[in-house]
N, C-alpha and C. Protein backbone atom coordinates (compact mmCIF):
# COMPACT_ATOMS: atom_id res chain seq x y z
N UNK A 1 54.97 155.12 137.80
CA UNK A 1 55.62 154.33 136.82
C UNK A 1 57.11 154.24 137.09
N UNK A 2 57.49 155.22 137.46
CA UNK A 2 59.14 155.13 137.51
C UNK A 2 59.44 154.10 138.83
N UNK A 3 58.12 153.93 139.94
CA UNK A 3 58.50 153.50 141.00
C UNK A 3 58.84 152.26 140.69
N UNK A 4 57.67 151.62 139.59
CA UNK A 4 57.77 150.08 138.79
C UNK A 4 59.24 150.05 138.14
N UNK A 5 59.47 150.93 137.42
CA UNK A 5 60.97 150.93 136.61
C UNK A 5 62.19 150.31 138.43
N UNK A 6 62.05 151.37 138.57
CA UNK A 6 62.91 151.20 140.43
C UNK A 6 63.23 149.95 140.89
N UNK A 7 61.81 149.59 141.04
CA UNK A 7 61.55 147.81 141.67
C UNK A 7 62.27 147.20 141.16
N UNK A 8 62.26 147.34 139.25
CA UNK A 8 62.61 145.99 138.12
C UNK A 8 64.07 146.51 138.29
N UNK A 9 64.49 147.15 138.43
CA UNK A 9 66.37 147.65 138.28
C UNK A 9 66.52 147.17 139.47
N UNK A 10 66.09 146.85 140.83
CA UNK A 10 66.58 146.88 142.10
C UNK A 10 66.74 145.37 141.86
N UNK A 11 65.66 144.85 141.24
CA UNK A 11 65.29 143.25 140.90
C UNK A 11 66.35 142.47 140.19
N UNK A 12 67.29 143.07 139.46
CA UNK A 12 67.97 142.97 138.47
C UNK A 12 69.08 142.78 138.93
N UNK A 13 69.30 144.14 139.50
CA UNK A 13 70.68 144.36 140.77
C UNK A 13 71.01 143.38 141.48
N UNK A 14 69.90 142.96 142.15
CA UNK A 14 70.07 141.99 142.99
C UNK A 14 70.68 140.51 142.94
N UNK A 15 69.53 140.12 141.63
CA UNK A 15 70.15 139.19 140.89
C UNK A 15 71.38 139.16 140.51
N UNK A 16 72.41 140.09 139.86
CA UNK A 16 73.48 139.94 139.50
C UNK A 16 74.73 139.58 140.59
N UNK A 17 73.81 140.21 141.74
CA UNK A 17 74.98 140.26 142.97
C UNK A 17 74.72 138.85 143.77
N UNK A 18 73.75 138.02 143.15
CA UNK A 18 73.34 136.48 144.09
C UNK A 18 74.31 136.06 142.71
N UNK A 19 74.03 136.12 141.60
CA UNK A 19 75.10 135.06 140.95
C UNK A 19 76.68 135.63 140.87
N UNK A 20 77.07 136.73 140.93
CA UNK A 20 78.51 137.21 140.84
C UNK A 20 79.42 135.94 141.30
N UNK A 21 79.24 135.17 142.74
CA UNK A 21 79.81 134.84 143.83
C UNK A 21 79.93 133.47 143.12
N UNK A 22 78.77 132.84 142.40
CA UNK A 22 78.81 131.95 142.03
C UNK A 22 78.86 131.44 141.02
N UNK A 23 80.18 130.39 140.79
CA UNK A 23 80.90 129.66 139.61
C UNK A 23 79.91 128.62 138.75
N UNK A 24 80.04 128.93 137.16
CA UNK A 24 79.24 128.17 136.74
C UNK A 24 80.02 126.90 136.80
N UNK A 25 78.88 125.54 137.04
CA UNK A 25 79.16 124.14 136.68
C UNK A 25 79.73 124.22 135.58
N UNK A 26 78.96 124.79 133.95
CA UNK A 26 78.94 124.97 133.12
C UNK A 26 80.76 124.29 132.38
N UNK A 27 81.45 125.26 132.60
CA UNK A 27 83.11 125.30 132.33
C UNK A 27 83.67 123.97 132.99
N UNK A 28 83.79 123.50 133.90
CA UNK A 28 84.52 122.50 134.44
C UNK A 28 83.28 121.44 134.07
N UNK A 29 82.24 121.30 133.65
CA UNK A 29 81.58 119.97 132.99
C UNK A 29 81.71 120.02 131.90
N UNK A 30 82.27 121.24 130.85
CA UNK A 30 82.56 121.35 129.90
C UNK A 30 83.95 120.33 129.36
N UNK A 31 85.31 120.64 130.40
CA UNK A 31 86.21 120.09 130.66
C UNK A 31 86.24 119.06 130.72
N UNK A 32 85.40 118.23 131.46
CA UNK A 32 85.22 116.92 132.04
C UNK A 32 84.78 115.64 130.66
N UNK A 33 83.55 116.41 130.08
CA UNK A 33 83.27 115.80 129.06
C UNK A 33 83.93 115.80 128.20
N UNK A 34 84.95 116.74 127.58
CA UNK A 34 86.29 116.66 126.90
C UNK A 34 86.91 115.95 127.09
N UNK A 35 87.67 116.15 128.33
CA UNK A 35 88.65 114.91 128.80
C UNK A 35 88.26 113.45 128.60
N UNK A 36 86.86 113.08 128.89
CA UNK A 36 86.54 111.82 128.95
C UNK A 36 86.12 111.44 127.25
N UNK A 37 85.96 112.36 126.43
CA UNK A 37 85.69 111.93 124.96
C UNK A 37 87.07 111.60 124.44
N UNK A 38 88.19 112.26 124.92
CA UNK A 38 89.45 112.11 124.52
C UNK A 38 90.09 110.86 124.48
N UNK A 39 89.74 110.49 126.08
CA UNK A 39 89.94 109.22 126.21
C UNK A 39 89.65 108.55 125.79
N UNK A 40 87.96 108.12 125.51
CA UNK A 40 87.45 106.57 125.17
C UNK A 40 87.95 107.26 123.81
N UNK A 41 88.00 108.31 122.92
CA UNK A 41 88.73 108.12 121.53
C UNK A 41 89.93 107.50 121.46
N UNK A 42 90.94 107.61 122.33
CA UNK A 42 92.18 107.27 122.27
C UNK A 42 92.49 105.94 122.27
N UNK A 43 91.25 105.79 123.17
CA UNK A 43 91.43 104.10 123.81
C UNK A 43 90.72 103.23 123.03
N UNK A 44 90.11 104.05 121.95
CA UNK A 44 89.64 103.00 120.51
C UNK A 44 89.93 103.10 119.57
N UNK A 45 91.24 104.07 119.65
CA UNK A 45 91.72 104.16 118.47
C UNK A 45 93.29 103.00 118.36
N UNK A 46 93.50 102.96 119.94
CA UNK A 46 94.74 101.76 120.24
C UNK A 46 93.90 100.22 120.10
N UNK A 47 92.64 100.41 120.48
CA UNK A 47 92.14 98.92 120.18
C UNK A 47 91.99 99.05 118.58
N UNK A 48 91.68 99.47 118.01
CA UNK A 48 91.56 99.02 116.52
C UNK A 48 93.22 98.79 115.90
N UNK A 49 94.03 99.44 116.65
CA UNK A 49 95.02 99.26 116.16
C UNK A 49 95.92 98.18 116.24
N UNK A 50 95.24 97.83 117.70
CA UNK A 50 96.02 96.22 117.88
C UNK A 50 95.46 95.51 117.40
N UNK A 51 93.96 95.40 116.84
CA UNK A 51 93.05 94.38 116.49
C UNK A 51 93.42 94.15 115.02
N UNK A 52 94.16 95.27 114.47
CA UNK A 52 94.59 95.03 113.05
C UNK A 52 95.65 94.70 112.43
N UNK A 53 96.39 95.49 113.88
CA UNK A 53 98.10 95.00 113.22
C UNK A 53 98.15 93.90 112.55
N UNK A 54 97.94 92.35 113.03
CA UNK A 54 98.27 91.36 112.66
C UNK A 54 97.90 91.10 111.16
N UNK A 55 97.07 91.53 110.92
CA UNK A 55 96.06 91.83 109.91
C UNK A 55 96.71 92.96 108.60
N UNK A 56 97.56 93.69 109.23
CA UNK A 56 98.12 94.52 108.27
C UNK A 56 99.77 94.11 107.91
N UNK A 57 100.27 93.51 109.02
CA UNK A 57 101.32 92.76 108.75
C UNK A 57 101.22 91.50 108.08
N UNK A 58 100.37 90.93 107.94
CA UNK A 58 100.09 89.69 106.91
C UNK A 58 99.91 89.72 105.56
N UNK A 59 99.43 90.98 105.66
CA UNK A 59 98.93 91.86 104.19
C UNK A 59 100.24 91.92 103.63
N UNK A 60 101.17 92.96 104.41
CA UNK A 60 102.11 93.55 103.80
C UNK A 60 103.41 92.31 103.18
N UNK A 61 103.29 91.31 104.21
CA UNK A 61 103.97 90.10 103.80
C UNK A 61 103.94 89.55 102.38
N UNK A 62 102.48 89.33 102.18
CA UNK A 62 102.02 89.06 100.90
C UNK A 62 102.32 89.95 99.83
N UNK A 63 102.24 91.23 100.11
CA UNK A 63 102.85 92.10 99.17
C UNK A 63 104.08 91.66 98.80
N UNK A 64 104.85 91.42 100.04
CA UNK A 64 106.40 91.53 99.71
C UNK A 64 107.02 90.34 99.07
N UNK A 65 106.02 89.19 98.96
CA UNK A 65 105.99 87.94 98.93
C UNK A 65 105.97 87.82 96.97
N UNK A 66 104.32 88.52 96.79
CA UNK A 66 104.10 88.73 95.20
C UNK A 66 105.01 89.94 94.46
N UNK A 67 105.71 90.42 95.44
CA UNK A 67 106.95 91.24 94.61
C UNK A 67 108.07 90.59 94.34
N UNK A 68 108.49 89.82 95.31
CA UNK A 68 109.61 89.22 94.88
C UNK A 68 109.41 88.64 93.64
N UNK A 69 108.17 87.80 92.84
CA UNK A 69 107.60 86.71 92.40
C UNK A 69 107.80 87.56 91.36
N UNK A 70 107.37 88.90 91.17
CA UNK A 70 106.94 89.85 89.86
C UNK A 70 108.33 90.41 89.66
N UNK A 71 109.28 90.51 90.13
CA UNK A 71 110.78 91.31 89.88
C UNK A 71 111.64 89.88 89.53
N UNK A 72 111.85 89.07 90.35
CA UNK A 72 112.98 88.00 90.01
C UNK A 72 112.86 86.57 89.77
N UNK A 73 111.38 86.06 88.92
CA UNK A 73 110.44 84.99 89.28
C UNK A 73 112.02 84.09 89.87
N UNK A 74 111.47 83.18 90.82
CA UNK A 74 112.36 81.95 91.35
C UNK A 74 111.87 81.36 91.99
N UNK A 75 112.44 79.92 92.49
CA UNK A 75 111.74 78.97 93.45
C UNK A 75 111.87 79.08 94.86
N UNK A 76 113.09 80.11 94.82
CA UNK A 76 113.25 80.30 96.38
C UNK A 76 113.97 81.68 96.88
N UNK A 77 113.69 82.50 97.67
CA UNK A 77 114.23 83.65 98.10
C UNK A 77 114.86 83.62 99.28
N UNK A 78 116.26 83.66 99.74
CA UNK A 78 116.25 84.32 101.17
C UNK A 78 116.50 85.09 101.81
N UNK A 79 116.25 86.08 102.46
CA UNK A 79 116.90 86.88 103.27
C UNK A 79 118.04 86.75 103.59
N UNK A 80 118.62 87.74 103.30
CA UNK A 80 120.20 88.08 103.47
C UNK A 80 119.90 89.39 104.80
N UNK A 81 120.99 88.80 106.06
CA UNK A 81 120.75 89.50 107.09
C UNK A 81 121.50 90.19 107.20
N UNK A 82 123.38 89.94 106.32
CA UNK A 82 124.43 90.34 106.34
C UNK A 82 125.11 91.26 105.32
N UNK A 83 123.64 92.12 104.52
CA UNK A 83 124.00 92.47 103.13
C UNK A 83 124.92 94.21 104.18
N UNK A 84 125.95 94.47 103.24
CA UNK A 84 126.57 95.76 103.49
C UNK A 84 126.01 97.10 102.64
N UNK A 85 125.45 97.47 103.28
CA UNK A 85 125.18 99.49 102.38
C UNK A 85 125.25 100.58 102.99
N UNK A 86 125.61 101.52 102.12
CA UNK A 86 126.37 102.56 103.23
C UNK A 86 124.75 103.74 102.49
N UNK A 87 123.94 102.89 102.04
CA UNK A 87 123.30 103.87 101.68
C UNK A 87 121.72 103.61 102.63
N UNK A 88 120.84 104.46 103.16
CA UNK A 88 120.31 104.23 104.02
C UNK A 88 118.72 104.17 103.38
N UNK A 89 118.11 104.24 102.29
CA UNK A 89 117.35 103.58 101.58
C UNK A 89 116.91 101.99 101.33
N UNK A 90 118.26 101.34 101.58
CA UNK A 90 118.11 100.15 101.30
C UNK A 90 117.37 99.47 102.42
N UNK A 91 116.62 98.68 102.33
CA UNK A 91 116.07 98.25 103.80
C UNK A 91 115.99 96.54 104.11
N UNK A 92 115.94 96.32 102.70
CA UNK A 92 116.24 94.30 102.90
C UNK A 92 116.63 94.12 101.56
N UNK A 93 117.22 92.45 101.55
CA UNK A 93 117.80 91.95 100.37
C UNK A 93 118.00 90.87 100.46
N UNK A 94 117.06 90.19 99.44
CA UNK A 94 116.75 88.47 99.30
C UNK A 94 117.67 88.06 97.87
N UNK A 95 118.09 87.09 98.14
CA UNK A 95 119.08 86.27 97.21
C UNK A 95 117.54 85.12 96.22
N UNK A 96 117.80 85.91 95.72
CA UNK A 96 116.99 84.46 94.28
C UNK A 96 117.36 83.64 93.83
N UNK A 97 117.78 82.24 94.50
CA UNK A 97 118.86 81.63 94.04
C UNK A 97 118.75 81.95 92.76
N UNK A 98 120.10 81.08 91.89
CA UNK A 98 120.27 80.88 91.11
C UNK A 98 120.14 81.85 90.11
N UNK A 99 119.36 83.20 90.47
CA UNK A 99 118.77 84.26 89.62
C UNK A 99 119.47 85.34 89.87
N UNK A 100 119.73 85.91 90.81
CA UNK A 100 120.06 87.49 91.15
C UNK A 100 119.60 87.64 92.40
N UNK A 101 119.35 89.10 92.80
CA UNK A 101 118.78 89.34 94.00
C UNK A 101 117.79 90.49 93.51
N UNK A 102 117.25 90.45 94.99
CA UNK A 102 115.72 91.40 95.12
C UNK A 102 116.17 92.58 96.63
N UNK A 103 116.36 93.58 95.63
CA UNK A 103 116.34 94.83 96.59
C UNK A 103 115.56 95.25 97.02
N UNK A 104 115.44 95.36 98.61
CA UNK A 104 113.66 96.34 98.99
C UNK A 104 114.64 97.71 99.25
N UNK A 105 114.01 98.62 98.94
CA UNK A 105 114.28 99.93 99.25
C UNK A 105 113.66 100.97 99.77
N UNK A 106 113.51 101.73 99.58
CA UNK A 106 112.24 103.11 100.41
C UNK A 106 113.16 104.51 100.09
N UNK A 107 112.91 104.91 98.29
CA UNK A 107 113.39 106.33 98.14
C UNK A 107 112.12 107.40 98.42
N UNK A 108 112.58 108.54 99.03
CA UNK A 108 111.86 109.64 99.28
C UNK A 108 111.13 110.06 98.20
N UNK A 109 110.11 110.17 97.88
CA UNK A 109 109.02 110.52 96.79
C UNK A 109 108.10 111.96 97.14
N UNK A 110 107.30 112.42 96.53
CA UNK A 110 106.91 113.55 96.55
C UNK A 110 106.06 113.70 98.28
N UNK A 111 105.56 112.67 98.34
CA UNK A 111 104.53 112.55 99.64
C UNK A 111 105.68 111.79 100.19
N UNK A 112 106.25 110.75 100.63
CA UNK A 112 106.78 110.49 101.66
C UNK A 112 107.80 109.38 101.15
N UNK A 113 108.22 108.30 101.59
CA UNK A 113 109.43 107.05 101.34
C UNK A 113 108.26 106.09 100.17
N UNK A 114 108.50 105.67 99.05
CA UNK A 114 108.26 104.77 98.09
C UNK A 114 109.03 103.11 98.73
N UNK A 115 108.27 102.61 99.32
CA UNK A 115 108.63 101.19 99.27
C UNK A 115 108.47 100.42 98.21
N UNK A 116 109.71 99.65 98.00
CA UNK A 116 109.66 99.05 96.73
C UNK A 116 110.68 98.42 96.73
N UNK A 117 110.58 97.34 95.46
CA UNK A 117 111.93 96.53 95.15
C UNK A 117 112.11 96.24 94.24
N UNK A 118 113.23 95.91 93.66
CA UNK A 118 113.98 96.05 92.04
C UNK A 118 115.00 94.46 92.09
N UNK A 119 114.48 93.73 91.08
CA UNK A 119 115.23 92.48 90.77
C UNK A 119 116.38 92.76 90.14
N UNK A 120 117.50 92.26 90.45
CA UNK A 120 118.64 92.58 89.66
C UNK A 120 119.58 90.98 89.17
N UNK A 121 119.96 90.98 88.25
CA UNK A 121 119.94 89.58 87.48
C UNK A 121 121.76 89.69 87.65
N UNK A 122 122.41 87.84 87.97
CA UNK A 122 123.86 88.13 88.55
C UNK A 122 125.05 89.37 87.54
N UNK A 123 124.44 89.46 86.13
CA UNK A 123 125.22 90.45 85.53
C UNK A 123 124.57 91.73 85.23
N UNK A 124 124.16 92.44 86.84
CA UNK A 124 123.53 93.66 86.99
C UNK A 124 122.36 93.88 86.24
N UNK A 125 121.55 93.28 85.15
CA UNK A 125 120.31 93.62 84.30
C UNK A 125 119.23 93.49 85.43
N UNK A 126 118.74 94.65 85.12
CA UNK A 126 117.69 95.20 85.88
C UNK A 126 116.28 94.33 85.71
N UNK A 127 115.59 93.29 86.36
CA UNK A 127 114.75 92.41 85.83
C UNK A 127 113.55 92.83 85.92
N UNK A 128 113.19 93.49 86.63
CA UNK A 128 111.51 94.62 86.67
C UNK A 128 111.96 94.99 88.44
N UNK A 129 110.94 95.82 88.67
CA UNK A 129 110.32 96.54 89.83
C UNK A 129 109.04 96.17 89.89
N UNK A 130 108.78 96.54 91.89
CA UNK A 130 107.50 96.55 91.67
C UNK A 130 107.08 97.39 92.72
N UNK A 131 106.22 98.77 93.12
CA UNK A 131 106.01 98.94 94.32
C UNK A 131 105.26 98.69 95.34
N UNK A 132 105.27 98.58 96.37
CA UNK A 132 104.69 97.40 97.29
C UNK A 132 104.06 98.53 98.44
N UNK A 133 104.39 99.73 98.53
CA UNK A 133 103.73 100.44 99.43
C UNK A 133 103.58 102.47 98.83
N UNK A 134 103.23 103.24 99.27
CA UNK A 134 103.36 104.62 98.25
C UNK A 134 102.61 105.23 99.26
N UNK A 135 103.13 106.70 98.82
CA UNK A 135 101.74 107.60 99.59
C UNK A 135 101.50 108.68 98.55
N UNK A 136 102.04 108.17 97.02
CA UNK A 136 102.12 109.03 96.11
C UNK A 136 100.56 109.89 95.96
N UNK A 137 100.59 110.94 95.29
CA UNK A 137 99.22 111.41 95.04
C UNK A 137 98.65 111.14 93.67
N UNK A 138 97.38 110.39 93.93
CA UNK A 138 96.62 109.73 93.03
C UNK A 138 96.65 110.30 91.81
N UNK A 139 96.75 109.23 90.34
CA UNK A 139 96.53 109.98 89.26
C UNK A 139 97.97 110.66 88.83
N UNK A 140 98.75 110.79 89.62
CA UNK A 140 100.17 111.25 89.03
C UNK A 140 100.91 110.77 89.92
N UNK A 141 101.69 110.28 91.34
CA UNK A 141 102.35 109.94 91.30
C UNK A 141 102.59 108.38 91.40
N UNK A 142 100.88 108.29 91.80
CA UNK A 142 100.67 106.80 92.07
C UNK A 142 100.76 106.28 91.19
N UNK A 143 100.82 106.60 89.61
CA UNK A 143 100.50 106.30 88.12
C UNK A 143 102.64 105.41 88.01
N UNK A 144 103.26 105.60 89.22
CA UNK A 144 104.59 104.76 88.98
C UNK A 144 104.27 103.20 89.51
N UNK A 145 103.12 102.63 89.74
CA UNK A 145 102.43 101.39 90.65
C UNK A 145 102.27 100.79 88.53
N UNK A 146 102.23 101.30 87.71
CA UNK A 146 101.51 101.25 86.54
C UNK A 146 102.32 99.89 85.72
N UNK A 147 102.28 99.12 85.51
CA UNK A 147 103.22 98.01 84.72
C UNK A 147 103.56 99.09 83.56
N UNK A 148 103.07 99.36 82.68
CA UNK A 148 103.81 99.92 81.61
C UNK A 148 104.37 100.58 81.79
N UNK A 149 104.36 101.97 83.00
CA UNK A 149 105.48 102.86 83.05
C UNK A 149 106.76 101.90 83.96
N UNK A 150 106.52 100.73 84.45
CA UNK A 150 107.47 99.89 85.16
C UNK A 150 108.32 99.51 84.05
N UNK A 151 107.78 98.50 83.08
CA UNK A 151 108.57 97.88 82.31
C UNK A 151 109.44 98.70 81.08
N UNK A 152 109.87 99.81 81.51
CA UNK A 152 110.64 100.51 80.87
C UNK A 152 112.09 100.39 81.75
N UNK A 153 112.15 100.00 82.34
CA UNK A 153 113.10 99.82 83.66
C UNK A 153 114.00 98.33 83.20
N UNK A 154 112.78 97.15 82.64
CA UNK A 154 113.39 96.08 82.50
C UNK A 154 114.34 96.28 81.26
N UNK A 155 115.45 95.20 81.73
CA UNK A 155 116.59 95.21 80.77
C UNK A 155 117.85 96.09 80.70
N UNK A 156 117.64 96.79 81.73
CA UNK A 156 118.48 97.56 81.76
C UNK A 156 119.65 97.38 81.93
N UNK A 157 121.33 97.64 82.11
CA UNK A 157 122.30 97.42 82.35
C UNK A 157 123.07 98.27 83.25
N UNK A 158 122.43 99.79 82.84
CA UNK A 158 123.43 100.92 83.43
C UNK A 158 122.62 101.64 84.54
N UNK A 159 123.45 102.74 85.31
CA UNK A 159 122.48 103.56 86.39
C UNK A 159 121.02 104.42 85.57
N UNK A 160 120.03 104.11 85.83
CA UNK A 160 118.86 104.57 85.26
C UNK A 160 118.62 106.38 85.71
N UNK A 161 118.24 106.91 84.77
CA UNK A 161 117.85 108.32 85.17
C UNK A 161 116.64 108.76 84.26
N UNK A 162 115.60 109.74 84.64
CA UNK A 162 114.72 110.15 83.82
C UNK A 162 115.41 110.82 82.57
N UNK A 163 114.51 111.41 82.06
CA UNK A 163 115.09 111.94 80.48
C UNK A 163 115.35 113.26 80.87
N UNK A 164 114.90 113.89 81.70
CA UNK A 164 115.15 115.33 82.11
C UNK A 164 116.73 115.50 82.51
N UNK A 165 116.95 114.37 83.25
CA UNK A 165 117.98 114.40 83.85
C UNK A 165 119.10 113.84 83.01
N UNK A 166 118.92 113.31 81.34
CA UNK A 166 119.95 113.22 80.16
C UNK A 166 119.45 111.41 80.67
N UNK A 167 118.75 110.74 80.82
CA UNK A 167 118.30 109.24 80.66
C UNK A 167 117.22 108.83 79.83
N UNK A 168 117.05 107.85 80.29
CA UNK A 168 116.34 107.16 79.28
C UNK A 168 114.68 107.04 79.70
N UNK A 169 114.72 106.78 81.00
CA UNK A 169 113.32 106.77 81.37
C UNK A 169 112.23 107.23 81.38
N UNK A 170 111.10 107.60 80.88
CA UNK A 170 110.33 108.88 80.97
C UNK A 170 109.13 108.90 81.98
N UNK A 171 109.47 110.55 82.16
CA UNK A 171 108.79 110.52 83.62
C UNK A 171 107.24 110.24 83.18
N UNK A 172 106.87 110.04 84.59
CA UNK A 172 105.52 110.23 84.56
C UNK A 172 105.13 111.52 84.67
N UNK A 173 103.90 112.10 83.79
CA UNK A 173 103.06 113.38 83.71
C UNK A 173 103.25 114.32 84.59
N UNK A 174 103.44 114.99 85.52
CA UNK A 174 103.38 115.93 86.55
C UNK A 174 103.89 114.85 87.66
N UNK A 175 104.81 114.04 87.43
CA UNK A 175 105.34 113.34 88.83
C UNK A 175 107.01 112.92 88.63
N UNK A 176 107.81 114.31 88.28
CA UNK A 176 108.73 113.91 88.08
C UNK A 176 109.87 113.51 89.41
N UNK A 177 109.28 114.01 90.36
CA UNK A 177 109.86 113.93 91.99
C UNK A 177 109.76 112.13 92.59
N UNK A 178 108.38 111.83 92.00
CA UNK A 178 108.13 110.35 91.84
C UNK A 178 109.13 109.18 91.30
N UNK A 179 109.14 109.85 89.69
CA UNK A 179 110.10 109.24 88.64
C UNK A 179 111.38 108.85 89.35
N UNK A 180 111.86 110.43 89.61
CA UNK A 180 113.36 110.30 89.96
C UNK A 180 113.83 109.67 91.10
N UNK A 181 112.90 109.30 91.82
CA UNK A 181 112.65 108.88 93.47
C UNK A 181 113.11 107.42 92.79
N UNK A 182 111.81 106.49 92.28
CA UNK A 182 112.17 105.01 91.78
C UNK A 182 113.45 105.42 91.00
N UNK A 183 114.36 106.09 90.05
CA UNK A 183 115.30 106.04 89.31
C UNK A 183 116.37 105.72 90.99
N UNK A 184 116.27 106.13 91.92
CA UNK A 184 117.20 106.54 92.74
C UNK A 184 117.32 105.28 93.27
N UNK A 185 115.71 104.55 93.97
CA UNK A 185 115.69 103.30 94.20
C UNK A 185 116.45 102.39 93.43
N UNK A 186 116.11 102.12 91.98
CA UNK A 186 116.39 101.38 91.50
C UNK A 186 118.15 101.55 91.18
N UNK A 187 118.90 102.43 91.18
CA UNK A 187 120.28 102.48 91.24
C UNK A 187 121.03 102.18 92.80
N UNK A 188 120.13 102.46 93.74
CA UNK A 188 120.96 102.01 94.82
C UNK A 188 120.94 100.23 94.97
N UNK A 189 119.97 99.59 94.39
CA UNK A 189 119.53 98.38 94.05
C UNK A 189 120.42 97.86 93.38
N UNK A 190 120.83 98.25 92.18
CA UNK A 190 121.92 97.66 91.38
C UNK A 190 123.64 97.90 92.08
N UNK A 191 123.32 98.70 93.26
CA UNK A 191 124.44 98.94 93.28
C UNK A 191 124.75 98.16 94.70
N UNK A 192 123.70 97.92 95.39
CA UNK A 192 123.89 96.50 96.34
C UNK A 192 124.02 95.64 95.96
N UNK A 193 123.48 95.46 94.94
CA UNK A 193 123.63 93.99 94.07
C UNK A 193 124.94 93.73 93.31
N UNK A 194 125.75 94.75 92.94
CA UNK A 194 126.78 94.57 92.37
C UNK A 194 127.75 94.27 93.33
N UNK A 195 127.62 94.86 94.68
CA UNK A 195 128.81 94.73 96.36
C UNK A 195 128.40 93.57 96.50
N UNK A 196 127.39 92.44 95.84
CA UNK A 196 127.12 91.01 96.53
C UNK A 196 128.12 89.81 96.18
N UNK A 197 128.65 90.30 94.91
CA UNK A 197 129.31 89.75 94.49
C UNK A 197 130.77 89.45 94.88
């Protein structure tokens, strides 16, 4: 019996010393198929992206298009290429004839920059907001997209601040980082609009 034990250990031995020498496929096909999943991911994640751009820039147009419409109604808007701000939020600014102007801005908000814009009427009155892009978090900060918590804004005359901060505005529920973000927008807004003059 032990001679059988002998055989199967010698059997064993042997085996280990025929594969020692030799490298599994295993690891470098491991690699290979990685690398190549990486790729065709990458390379469909740039085709969907070109296939949409156009598609997401048309979108966003329209946004920016039915904001102007909802902050400063008028018959005609234009881009002002030559507006001056020393403040770096501001990002465009359309003249309404005859009405005021339309500030686009982008204040820092709890999740990231609040795109948005604020109508301002030629004797600084604040004519509504509207936001046009967010990455607020749903249910509280996104709840500043809301017309009623907007139209607390209209009519205004002076620099706007939440109530926490001794103003008038009241925040939204658990999104006061939100609040104060549009309060910030909407004062750098009035305050381009007032240098237009």
């Amino acid at each position: 019996m032990s001679t059988e034990v002998e055989t199967k250990v010698d059997e064993i031995v042997d085996e280990t010393k025929n594969t020692e020498g030799k490298k599994e496929p295993g690891m470098i096909r491991l690699v290979m198929v990685l690398a190549i999943i990486c790729f065709v991911m990458a390379f469909s994640l740039g085709m969907v992206n070109k296939i949409t751009a156009p598609a997401i820039a048309a979108n966003t147009e329209l946004k920016i298009q039915n904001s102007l419409k909802q902050v400063l109604p008028a018959d005609e808007y234009e881009l002002l290429e030559d507006f001056q701000s020393d403040n770096s939020i501001v990002t465009a600014v359309y003249a309404a004839l005859d009405q005021g102007y339309v500030v686009q801005v982008a204040p820092s908000g709890f999740s990231g920059a609040i795109d948005m814009m604020a109508g301002i009427s030629f004797d600084g009155t604040i004519t509504g907001i509207a936001i046009i892009n967010h990455a607020e978090t749903s249910g509280l900060g996104a709840n500043a997209t809301k017309p009623e918590w907007q139209a607390q804004f209209i009519g205004e005359q002076d620099d706007v601040l939440v109530t926490k901060d001794g103003g008038i505005i009241e925040s939204i529920t658990g999104s006061t980082i939100t609040s104060r973000a549009v309060c910030v927008g909407v004062n750098a807004a009035r305050a381009v609009a007032a240098s237009m003059e």
